[in-house]
PDB file of N, CA and C in Angstrom:
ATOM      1  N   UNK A   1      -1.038 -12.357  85.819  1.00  0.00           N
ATOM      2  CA  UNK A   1      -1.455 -11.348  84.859  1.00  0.00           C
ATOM      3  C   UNK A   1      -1.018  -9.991  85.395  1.00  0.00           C
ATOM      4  N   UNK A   2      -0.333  -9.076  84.464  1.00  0.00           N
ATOM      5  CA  UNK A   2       0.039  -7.777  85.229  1.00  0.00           C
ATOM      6  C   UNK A   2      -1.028  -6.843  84.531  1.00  0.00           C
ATOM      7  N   UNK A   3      -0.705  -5.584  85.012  1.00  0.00           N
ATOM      8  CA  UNK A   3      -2.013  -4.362  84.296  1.00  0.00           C
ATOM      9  C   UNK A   3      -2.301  -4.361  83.055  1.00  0.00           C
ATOM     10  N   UNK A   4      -0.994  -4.296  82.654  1.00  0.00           N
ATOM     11  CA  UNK A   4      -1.007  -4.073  80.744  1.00  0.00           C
ATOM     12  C   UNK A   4      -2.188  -4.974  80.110  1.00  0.00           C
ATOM     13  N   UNK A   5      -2.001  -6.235  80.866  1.00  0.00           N
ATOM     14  CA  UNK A   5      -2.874  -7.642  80.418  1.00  0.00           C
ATOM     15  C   UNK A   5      -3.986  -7.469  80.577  1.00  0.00           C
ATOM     16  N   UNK A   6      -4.532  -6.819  82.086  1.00  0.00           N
ATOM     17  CA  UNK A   6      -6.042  -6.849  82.111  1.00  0.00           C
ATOM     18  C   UNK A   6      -6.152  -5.610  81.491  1.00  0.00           C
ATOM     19  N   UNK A   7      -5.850  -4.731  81.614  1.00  0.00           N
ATOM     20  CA  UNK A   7      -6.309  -3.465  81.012  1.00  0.00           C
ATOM     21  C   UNK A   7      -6.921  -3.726  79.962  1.00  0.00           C
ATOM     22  N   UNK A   8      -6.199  -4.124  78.852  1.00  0.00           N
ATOM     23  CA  UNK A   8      -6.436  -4.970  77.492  1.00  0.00           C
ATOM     24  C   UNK A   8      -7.898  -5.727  77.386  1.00  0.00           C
ATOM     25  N   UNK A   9      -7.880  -6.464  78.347  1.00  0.00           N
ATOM     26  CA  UNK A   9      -9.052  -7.297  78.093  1.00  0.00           C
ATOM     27  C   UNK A   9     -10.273  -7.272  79.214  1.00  0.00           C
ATOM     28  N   UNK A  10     -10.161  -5.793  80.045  1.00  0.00           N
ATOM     29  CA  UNK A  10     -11.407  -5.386  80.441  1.00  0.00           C
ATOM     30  C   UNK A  10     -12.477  -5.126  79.821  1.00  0.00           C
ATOM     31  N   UNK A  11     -12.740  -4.424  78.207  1.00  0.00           N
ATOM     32  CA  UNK A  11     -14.062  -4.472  78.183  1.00  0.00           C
ATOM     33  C   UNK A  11     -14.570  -5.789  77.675  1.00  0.00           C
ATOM     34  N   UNK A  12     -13.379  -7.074  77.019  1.00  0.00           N
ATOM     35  CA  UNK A  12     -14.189  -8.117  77.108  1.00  0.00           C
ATOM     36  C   UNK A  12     -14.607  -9.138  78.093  1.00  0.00           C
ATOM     37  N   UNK A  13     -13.763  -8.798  79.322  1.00  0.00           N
ATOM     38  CA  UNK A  13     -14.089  -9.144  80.863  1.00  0.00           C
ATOM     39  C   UNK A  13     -16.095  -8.574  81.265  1.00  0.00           C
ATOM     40  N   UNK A  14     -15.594  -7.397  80.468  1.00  0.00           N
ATOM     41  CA  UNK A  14     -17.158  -6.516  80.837  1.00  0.00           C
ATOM     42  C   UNK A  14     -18.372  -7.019  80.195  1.00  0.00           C
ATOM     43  N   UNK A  15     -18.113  -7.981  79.058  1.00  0.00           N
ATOM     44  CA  UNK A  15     -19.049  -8.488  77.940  1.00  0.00           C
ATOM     45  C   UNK A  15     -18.874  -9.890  78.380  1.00  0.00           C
ATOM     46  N   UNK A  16     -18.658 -10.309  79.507  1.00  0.00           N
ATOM     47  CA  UNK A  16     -18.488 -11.738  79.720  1.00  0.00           C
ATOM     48  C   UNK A  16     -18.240 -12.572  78.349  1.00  0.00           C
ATOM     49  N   UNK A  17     -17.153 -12.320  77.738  1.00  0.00           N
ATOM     50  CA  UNK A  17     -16.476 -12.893  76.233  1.00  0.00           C
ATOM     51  C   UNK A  17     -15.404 -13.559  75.878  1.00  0.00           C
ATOM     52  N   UNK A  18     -15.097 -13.660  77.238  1.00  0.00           N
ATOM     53  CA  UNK A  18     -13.317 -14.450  77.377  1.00  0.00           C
ATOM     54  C   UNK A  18     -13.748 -15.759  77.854  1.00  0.00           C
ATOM     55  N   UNK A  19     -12.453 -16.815  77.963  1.00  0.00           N
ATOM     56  CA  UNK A  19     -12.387 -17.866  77.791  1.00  0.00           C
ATOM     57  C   UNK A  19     -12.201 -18.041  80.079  1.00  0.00           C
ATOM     58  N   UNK A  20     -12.761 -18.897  80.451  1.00  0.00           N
ATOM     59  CA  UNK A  20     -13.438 -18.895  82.167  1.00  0.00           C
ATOM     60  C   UNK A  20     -11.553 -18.763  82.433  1.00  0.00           C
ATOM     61  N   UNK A  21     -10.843 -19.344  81.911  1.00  0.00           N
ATOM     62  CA  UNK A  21      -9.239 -19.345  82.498  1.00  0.00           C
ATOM     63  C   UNK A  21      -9.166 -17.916  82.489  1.00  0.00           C
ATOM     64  N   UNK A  22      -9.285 -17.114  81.479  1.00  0.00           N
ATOM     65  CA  UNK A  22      -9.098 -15.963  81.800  1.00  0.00           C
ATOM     66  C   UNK A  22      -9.537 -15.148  82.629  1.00  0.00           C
ATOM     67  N   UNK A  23     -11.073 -15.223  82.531  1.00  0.00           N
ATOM     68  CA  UNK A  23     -11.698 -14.455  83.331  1.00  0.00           C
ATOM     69  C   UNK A  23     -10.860 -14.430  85.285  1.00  0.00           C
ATOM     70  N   UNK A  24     -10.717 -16.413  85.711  1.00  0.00           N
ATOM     71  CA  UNK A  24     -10.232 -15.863  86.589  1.00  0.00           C
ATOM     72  C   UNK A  24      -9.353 -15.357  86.959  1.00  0.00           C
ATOM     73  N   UNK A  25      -8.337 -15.411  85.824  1.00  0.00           N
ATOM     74  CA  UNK A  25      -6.869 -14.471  86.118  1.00  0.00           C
ATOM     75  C   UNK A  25      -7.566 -12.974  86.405  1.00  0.00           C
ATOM     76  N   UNK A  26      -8.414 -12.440  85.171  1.00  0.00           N
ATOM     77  CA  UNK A  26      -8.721 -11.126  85.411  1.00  0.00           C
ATOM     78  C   UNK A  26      -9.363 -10.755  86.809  1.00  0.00           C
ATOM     79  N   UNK A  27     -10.046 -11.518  87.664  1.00  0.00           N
ATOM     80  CA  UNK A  27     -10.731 -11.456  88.795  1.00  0.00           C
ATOM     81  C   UNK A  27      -9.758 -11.524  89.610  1.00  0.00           C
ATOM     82  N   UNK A  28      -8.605 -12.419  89.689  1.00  0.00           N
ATOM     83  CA  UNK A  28      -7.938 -12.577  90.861  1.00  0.00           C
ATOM     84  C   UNK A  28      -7.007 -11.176  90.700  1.00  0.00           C
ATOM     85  N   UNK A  29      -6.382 -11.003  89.894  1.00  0.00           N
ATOM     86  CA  UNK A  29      -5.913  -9.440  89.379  1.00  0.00           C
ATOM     87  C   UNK A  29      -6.340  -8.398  90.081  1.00  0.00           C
ATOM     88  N   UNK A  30      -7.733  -8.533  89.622  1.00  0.00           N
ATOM     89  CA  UNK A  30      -9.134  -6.899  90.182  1.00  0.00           C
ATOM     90  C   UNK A  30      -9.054  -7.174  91.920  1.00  0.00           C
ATOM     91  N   UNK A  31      -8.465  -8.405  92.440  1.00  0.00           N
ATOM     92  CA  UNK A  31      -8.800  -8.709  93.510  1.00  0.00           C
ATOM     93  C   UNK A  31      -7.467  -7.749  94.480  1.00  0.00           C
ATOM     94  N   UNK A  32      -6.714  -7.721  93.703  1.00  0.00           N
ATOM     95  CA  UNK A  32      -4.991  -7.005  94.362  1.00  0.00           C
ATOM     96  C   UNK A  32      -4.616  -6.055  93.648  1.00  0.00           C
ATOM     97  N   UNK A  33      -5.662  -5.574  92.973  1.00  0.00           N
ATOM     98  CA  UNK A  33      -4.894  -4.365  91.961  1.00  0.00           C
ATOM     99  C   UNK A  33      -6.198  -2.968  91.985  1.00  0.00           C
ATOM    100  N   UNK A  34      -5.970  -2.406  93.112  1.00  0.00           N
ATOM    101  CA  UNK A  34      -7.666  -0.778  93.186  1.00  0.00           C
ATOM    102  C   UNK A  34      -6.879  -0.389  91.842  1.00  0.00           C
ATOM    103  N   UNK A  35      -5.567   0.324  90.959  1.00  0.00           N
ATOM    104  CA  UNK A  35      -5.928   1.221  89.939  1.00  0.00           C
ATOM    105  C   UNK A  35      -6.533   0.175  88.826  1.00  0.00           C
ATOM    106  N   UNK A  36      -6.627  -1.247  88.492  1.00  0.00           N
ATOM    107  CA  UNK A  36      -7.172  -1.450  87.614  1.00  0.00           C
ATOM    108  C   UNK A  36      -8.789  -1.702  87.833  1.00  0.00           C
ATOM    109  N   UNK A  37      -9.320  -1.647  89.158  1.00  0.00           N
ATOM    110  CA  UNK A  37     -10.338  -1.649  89.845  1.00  0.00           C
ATOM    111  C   UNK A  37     -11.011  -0.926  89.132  1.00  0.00           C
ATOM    112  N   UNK A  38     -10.395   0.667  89.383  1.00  0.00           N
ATOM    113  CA  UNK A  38     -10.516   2.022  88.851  1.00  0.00           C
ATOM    114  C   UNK A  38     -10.873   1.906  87.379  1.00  0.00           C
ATOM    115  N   UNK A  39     -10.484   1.797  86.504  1.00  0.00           N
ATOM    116  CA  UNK A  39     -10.439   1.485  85.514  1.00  0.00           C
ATOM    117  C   UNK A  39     -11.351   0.577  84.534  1.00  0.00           C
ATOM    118  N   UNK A  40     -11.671  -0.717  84.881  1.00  0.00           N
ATOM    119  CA  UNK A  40     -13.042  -1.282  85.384  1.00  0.00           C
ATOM    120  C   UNK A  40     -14.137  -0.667  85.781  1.00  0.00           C
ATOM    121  N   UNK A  41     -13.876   0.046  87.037  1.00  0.00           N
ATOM    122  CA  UNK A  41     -14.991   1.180  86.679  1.00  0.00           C
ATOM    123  C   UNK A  41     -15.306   2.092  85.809  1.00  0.00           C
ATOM    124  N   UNK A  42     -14.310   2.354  85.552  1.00  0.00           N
ATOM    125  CA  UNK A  42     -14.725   3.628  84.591  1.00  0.00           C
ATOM    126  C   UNK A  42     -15.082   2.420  83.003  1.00  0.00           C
ATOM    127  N   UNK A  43     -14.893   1.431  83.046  1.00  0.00           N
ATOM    128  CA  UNK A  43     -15.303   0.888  81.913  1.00  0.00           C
ATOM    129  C   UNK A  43     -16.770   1.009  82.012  1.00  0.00           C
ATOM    130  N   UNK A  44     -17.202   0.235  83.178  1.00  0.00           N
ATOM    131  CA  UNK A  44     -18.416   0.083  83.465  1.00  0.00           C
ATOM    132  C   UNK A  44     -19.244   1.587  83.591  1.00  0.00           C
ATOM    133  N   UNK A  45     -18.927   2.392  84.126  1.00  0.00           N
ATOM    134  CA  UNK A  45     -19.652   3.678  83.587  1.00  0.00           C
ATOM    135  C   UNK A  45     -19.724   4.392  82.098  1.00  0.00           C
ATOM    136  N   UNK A  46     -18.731   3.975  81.307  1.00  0.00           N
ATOM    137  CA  UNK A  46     -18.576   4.340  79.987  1.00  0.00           C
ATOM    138  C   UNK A  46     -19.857   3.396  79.116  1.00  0.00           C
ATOM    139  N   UNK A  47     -19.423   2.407  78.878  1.00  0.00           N
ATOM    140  CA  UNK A  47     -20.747   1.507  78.822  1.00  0.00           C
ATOM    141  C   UNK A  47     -22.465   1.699  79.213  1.00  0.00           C
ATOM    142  N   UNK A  48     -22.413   2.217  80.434  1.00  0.00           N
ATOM    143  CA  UNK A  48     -23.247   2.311  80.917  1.00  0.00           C
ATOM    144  C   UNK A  48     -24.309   3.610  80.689  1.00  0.00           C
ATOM    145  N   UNK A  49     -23.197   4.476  80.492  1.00  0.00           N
ATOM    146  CA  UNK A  49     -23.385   6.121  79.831  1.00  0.00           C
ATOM    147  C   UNK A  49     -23.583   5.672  78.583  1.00  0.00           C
ATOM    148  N   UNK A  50     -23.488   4.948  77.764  1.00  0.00           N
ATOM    149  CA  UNK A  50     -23.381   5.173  76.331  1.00  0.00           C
ATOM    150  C   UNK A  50     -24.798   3.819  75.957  1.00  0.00           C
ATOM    151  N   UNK A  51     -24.927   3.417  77.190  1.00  0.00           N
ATOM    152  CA  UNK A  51     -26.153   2.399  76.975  1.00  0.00           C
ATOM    153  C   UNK A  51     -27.774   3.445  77.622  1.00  0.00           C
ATOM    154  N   UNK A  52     -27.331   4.511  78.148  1.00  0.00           N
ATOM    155  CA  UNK A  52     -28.564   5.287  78.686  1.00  0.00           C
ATOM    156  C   UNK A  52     -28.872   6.777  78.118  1.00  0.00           C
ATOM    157  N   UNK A  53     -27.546   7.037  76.815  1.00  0.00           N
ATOM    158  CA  UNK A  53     -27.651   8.126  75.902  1.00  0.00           C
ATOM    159  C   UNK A  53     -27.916   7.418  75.274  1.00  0.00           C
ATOM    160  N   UNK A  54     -28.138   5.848  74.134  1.00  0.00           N
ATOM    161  CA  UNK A  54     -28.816   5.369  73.386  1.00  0.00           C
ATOM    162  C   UNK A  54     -30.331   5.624  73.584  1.00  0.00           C
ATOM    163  N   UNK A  55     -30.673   5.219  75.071  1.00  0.00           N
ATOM    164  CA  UNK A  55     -31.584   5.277  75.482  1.00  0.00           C
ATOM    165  C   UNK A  55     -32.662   6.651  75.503  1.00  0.00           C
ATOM    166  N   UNK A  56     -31.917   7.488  75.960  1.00  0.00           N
ATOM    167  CA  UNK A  56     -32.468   8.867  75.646  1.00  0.00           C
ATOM    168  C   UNK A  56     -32.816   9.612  77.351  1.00  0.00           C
ATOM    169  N   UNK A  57     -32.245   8.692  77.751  1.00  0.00           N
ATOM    170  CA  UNK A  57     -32.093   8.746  79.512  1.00  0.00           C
ATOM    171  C   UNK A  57     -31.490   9.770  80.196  1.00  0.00           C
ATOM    172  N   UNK A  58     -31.686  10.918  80.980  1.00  0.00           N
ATOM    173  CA  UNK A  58     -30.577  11.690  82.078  1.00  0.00           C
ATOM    174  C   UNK A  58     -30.065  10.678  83.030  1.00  0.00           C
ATOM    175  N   UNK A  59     -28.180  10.817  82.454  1.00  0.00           N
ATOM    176  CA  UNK A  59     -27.477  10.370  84.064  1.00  0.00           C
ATOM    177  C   UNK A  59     -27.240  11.302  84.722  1.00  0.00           C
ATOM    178  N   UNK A  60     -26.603  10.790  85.839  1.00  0.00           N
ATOM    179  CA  UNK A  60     -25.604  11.927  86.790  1.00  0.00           C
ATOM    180  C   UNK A  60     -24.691  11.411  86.357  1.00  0.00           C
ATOM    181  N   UNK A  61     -23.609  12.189  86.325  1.00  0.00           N
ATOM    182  CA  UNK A  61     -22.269  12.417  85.855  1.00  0.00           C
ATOM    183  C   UNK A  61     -21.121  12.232  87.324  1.00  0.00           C
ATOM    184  N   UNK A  62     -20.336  11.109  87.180  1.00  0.00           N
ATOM    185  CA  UNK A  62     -19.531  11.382  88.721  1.00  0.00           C
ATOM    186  C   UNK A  62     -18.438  12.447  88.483  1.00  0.00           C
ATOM    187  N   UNK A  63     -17.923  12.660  89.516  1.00  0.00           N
ATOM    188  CA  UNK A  63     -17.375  13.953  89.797  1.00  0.00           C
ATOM    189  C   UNK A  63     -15.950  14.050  88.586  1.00  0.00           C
ATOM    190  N   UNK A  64     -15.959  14.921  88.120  1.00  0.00           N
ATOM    191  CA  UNK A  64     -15.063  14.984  86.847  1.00  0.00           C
ATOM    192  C   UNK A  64     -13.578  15.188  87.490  1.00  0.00           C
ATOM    193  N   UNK A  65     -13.474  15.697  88.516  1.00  0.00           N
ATOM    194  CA  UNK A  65     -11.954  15.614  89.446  1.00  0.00           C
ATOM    195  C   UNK A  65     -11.262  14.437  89.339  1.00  0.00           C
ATOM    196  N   UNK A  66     -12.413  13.196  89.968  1.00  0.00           N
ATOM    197  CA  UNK A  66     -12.216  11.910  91.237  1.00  0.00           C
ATOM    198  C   UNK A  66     -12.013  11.128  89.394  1.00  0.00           C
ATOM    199  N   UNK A  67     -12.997  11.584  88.414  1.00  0.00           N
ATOM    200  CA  UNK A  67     -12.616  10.631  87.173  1.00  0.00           C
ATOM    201  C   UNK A  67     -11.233  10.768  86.524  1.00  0.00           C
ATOM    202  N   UNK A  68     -10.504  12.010  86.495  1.00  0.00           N
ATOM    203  CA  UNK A  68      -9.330  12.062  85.811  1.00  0.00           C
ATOM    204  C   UNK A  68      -8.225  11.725  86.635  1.00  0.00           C
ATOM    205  N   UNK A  69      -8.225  11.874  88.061  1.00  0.00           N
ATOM    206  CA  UNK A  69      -7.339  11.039  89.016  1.00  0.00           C
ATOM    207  C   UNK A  69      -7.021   9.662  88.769  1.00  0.00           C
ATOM    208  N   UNK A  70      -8.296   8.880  88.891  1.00  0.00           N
ATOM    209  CA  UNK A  70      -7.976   7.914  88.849  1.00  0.00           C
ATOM    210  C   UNK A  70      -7.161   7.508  86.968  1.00  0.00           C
ATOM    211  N   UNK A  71      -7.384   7.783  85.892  1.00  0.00           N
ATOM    212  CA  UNK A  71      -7.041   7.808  84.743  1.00  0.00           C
ATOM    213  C   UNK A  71      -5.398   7.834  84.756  1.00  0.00           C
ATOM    214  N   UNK A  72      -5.267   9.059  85.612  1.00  0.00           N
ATOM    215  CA  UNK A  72      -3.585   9.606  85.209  1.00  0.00           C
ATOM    216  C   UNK A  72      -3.476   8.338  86.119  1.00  0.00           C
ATOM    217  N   UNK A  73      -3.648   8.061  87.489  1.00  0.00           N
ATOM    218  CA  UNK A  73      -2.918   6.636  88.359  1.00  0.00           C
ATOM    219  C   UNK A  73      -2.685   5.899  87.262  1.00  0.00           C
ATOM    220  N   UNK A  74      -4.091   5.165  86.757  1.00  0.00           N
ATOM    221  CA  UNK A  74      -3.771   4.241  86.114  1.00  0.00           C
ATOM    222  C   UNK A  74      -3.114   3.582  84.625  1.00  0.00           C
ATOM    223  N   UNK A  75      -2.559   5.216  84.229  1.00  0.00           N
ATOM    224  CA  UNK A  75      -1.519   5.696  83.414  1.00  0.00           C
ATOM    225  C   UNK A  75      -0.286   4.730  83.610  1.00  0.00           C
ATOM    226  N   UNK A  76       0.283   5.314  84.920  1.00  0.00           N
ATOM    227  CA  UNK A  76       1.491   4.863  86.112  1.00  0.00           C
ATOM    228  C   UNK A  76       1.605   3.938  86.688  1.00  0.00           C
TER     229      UNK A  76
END
């Protein structure tokens, strides 16, 4: 699986919604690949932000620098 592939099917990686063959391609992937790591994360904080503004919750916000770095990498 190359980036393009998981990229694609991280937030249904994130919703445990894919078929187990996939999932472990996507795992073994996340396993050799930090910018799609990156990316994954930031799924998982997007989600996560948008599950605790439903909520009516204060987050902390990670550092808005370290978030657009990793974005443009994983642009490239």
């Amino acid at each position: 699986m190359n980036c393009s592939q998981a990229v694609e099917l991280l937030s249904e990686y994130y919703a445990d919604a894919l078929d187990e063959n996939i999932i472990i391609e996507i795992k073994t992937h996340l396993l050799e690949c930090q910018p799609c790591v990156g990316i994954f994360d930031d799924v998982t904080l997007i989600v996560t932000t948008a599950r605790i503004l439903r909520d009516g919750e204060h987050i902390p916000y990670p550092d808005e620098q370290v978030l657009w770095q990793r974005l443009t990498v994983a642009r490239h």
